[in-house]
C-alpha atoms as a PDB file:
ATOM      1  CA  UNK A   1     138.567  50.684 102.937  1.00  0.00           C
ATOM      2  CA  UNK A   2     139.374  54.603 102.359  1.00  0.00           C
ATOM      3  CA  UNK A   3     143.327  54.871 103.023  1.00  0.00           C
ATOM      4  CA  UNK A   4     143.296  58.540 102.744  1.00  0.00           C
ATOM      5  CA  UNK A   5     139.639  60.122 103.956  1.00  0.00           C
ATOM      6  CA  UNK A   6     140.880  63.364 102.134  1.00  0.00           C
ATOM      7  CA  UNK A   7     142.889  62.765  99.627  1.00  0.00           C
ATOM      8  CA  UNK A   8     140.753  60.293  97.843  1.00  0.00           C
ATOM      9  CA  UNK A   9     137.256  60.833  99.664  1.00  0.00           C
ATOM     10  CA  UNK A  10     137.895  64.764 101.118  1.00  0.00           C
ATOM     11  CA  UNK A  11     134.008  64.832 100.498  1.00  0.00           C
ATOM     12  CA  UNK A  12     133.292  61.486 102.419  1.00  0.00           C
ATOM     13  CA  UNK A  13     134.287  62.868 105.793  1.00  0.00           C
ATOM     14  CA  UNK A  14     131.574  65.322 105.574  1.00  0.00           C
ATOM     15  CA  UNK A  15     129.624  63.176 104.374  1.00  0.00           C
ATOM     16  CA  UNK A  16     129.404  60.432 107.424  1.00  0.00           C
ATOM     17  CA  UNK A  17     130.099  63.349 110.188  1.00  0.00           C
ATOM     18  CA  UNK A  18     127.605  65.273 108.694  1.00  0.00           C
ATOM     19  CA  UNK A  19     125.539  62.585 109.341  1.00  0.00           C
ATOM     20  CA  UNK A  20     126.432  65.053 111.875  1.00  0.00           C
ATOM     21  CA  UNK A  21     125.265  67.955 109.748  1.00  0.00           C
ATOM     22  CA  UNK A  22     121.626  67.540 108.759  1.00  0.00           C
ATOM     23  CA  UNK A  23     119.360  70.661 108.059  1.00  0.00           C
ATOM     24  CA  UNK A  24     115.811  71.626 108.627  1.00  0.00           C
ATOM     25  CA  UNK A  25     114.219  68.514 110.209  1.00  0.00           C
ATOM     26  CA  UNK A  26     110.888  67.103 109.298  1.00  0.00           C
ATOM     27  CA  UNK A  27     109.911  64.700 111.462  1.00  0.00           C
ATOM     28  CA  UNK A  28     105.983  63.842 112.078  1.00  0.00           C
ATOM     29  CA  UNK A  29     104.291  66.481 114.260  1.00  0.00           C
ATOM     30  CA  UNK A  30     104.592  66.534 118.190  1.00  0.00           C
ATOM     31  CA  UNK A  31     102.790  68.552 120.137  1.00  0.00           C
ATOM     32  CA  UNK A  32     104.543  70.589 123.366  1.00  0.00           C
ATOM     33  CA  UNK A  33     102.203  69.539 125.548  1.00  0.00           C
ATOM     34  CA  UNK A  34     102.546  66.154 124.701  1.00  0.00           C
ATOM     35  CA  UNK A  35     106.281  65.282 125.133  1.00  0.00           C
ATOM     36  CA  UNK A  36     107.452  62.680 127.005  1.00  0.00           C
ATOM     37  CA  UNK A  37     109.863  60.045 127.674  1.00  0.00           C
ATOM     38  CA  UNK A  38     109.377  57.337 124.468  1.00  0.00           C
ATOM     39  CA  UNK A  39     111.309  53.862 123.466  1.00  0.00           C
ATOM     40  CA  UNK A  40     113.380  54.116 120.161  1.00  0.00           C
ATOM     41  CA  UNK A  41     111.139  52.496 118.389  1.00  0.00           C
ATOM     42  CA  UNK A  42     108.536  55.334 119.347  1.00  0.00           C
ATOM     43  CA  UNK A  43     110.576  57.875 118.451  1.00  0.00           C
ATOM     44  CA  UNK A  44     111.993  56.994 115.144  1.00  0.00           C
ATOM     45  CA  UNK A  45     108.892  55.283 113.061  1.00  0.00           C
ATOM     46  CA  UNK A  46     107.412  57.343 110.640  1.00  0.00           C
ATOM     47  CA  UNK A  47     109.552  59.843 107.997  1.00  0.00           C
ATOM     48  CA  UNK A  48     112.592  62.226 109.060  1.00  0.00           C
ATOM     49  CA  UNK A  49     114.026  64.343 106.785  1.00  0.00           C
ATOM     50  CA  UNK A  50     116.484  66.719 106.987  1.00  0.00           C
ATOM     51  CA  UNK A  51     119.553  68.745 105.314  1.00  0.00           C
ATOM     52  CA  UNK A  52     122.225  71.136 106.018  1.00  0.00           C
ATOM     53  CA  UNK A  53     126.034  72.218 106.391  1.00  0.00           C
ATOM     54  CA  UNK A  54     128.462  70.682 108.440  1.00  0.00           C
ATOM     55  CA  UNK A  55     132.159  72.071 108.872  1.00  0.00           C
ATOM     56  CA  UNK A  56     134.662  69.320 110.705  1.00  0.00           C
ATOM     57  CA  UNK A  57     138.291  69.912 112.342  1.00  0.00           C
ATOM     58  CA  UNK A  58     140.386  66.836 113.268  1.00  0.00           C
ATOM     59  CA  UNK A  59     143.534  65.257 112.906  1.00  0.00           C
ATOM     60  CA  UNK A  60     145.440  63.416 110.451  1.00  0.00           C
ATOM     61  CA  UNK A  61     149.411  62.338 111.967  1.00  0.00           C
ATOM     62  CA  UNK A  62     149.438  65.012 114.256  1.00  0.00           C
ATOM     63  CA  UNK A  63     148.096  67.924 111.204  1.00  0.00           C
ATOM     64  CA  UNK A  64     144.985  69.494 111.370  1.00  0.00           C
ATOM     65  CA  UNK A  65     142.231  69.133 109.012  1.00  0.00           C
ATOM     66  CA  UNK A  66     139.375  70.543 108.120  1.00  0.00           C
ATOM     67  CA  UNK A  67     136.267  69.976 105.925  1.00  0.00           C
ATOM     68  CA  UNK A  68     132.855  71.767 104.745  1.00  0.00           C
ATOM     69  CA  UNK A  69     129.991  69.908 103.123  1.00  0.00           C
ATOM     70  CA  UNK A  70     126.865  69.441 103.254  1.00  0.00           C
ATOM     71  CA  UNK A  71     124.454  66.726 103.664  1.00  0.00           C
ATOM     72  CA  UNK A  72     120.606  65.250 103.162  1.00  0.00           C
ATOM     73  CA  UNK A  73     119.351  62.693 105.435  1.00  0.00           C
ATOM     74  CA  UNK A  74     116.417  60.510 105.002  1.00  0.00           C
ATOM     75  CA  UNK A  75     114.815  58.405 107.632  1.00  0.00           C
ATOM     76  CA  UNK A  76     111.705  56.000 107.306  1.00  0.00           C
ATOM     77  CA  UNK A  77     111.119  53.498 109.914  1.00  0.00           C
ATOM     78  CA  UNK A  78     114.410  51.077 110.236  1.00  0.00           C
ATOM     79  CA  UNK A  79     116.064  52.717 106.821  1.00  0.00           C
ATOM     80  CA  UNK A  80     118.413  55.614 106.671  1.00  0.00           C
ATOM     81  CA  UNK A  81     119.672  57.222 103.961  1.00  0.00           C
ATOM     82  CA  UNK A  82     122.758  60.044 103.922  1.00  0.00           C
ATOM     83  CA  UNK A  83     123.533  61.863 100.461  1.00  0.00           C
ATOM     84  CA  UNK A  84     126.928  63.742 101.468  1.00  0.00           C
ATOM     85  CA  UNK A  85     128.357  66.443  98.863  1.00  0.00           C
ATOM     86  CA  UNK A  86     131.009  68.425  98.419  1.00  0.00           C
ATOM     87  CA  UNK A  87     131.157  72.807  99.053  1.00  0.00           C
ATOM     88  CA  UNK A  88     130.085  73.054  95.262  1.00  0.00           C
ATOM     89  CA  UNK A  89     127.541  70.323  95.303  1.00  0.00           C
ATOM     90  CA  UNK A  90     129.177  67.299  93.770  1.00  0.00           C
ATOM     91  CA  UNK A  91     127.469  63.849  95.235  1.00  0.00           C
ATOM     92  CA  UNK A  92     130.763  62.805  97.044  1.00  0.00           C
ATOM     93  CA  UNK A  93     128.683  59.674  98.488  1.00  0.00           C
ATOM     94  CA  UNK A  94     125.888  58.183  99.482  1.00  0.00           C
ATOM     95  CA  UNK A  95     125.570  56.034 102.874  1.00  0.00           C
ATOM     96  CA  UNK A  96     122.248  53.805 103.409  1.00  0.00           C
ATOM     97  CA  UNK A  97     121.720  51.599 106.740  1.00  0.00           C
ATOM     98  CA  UNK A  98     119.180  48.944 106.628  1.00  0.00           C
ATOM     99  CA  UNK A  99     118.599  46.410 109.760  1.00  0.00           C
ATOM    100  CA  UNK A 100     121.289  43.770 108.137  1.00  0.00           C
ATOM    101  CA  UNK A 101     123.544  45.400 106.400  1.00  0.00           C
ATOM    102  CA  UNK A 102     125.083  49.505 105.722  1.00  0.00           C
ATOM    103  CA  UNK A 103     126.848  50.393 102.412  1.00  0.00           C
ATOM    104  CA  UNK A 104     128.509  53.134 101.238  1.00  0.00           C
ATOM    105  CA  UNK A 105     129.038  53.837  97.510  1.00  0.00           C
ATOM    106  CA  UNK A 106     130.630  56.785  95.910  1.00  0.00           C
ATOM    107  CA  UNK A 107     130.584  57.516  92.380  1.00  0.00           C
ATOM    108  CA  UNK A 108     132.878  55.235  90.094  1.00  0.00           C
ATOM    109  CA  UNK A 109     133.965  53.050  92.696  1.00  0.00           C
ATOM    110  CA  UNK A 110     132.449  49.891  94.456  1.00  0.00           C
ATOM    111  CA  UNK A 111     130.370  49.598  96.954  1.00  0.00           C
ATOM    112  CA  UNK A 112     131.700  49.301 101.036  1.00  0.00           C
ATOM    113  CA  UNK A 113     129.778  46.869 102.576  1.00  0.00           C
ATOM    114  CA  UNK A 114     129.577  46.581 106.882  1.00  0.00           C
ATOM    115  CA  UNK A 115     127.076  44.945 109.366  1.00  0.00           C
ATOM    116  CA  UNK A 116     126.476  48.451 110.942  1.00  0.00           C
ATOM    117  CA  UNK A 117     126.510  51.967 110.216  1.00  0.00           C
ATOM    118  CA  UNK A 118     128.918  52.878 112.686  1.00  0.00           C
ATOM    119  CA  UNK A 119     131.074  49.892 111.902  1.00  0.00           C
ATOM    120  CA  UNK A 120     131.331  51.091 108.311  1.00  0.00           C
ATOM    121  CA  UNK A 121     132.087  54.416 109.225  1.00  0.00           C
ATOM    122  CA  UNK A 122     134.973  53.607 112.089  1.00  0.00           C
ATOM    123  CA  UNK A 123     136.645  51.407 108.940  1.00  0.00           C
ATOM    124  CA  UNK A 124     136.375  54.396 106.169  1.00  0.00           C
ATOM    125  CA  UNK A 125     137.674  57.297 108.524  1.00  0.00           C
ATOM    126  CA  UNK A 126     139.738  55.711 111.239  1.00  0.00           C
ATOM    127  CA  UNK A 127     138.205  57.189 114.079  1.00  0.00           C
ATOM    128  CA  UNK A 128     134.281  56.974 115.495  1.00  0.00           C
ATOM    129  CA  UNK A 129     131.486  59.043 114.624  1.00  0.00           C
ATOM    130  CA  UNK A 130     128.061  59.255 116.837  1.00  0.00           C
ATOM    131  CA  UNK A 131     126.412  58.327 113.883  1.00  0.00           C
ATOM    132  CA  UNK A 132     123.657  55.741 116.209  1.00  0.00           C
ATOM    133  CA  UNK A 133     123.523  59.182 117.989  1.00  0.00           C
ATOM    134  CA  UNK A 134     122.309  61.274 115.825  1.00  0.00           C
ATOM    135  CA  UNK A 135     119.591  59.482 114.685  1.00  0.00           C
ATOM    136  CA  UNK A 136     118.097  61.251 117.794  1.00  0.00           C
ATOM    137  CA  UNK A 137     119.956  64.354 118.397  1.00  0.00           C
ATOM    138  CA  UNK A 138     119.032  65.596 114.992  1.00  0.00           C
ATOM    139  CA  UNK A 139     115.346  65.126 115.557  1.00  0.00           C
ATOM    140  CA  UNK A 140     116.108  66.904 119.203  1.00  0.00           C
ATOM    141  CA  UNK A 141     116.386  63.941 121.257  1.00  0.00           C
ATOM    142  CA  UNK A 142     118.839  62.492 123.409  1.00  0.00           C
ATOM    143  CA  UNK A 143     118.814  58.986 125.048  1.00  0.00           C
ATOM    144  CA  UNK A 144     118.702  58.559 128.857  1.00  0.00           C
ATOM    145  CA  UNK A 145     120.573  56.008 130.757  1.00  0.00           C
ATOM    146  CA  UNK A 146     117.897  53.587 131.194  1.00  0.00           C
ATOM    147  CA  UNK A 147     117.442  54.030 127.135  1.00  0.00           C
ATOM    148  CA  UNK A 148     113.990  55.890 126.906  1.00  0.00           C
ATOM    149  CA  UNK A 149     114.349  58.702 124.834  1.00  0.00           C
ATOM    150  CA  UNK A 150     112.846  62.372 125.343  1.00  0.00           C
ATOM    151  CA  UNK A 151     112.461  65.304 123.699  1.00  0.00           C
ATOM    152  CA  UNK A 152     115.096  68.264 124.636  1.00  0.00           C
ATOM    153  CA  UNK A 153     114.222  71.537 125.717  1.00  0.00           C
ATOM    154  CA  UNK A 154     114.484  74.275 122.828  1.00  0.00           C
ATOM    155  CA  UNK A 155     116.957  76.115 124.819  1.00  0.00           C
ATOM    156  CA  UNK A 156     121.004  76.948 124.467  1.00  0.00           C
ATOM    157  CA  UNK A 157     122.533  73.556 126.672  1.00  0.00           C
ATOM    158  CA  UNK A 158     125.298  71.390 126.802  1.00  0.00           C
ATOM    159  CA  UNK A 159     124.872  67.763 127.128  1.00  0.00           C
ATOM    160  CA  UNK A 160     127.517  64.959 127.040  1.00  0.00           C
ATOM    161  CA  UNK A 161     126.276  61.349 125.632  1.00  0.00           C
ATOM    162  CA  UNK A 162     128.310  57.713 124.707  1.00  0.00           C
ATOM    163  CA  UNK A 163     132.004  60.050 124.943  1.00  0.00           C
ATOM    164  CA  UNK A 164     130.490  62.891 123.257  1.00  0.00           C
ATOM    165  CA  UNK A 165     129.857  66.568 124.211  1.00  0.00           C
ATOM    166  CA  UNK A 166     127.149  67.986 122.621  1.00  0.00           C
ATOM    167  CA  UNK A 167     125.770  71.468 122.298  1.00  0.00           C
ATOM    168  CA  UNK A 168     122.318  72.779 120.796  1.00  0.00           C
ATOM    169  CA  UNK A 169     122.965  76.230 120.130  1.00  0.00           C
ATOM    170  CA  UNK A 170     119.778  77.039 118.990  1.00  0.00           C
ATOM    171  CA  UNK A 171     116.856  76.163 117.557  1.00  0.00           C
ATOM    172  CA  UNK A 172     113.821  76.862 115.086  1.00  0.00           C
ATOM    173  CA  UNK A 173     111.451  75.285 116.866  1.00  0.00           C
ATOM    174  CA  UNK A 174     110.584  72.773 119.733  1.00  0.00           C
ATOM    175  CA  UNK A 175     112.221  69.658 118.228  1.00  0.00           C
ATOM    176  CA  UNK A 176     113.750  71.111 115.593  1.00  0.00           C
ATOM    177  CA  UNK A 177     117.314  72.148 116.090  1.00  0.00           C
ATOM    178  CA  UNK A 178     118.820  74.992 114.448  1.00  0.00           C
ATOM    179  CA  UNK A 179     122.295  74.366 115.064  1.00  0.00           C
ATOM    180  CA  UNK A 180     124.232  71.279 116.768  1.00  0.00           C
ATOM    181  CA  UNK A 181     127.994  71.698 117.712  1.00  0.00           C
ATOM    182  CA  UNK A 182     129.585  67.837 118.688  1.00  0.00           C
ATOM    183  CA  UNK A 183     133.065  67.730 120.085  1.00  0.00           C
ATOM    184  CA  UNK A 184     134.720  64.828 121.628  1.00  0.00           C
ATOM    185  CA  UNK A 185     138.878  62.988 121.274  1.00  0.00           C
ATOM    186  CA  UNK A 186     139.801  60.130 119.788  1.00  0.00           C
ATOM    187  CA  UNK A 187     143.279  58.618 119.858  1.00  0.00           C
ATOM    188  CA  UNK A 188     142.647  57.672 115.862  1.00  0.00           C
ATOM    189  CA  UNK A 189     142.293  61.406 115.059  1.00  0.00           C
ATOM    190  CA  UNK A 190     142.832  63.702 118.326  1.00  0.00           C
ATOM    191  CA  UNK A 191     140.364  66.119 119.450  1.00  0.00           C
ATOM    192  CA  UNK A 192     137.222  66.141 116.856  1.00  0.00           C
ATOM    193  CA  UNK A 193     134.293  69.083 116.058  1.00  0.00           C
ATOM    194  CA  UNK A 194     132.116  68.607 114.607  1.00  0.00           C
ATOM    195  CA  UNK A 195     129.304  71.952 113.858  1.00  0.00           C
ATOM    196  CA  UNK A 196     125.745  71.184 112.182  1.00  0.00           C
ATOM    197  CA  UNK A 197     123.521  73.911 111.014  1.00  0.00           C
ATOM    198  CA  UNK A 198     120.214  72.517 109.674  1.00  0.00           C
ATOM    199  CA  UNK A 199     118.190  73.806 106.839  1.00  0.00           C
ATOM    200  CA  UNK A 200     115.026  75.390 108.158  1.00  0.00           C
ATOM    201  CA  UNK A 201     111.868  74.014 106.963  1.00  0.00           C
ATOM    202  CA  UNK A 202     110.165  75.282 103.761  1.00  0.00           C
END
């Protein structure tokens, strides 16, 4: 358990909300024409990869916070993997999510051990992160109420998902979001943004 996100882990709140921030998606090759409603499963088998800034504003006791970073994020099949690092690149930690078990380890200190990823990080920063969420948003999906997922539209729109308002600003490509902007409140730390601008592809 983090007792001060910033003070000891100022990195590590990048790092899980970037799990909010994650840059030029590679995900396995979908056609325009071809998109359509798909289960979960569908959508995420295969390899996603992806990297990018994120800049966060919240609250801590009623002061506003801040923090840049940036992140890499690594999906195959049912594992994910988040590298989260500080403005001048220093690995601040590194987040992996497996069907039984998330941990989060950070250099020189133990490893944080939860039975989800969004369970671990609600205990480290004291507040929730979409972090289920943007599994899909980051590959340019969103999850309908009867829980198919489809493939958005590569168009400026506002959507709001699970408490969460979400924005896709813009885009590279169709399923490949340029920039996501995630705002929502949360009694733990007040009203939350959260801005993602992915890498674009090599």
């Amino acid at each position: 358990m983090i007792r001060t996100f910033f003070s000891k882990l100022s990195s590590l709140t990048s790092v899980i909300i970037c799990a909010t921030a994650i840059s030029a998606c590679q995900t396995l090759p979908q056609s325009a024409s071809t998109q359509k409603p798909a289960t979960t499963g569908e959508i995420r088998s295969g390899t996603f990869n992806c990297g990018g800034k994120l800049f966060v504003r919240y609250n801590t006791q009623g002061k506003p916070q801040q923090f840049p970073g940036r992140f890499d994020w690594s999906q195959q099949n049912d594992k994910l993997e988040i590298q989260i690092y500080s403005p001048v690149g220093q690995t601040v930690a590194r987040i992996t999510e497996q069907p039984d078990q998330a941990s989060l380890e950070q250099p020189g200190k133990p490893a944080i051990l939860s039975a989800s990823l969004d369970q671990l990080l609600e205990e480290v920063l004291r507040y929730p992160l979409p972090a289920s969420g943007m599994k899909d948003w980051l590959q340019g999906n969103i999850k309908n109420t009867d829980g198919q997922i489809r493939q958005l539209n590569p168009e400026d729109q506002s959507l709001e998902q699970n408490g969460w308002k979400l924005r896709f600003a813009s885009w590279y490509s169709a399923g490949k979001p340029k920039r996501i902007d995630i705002s929502g409140y949360t009694e733990q730390a007040g009203e939350v943004i959260i801005q993602i601008v992915l890498d674009a592809e090599d």
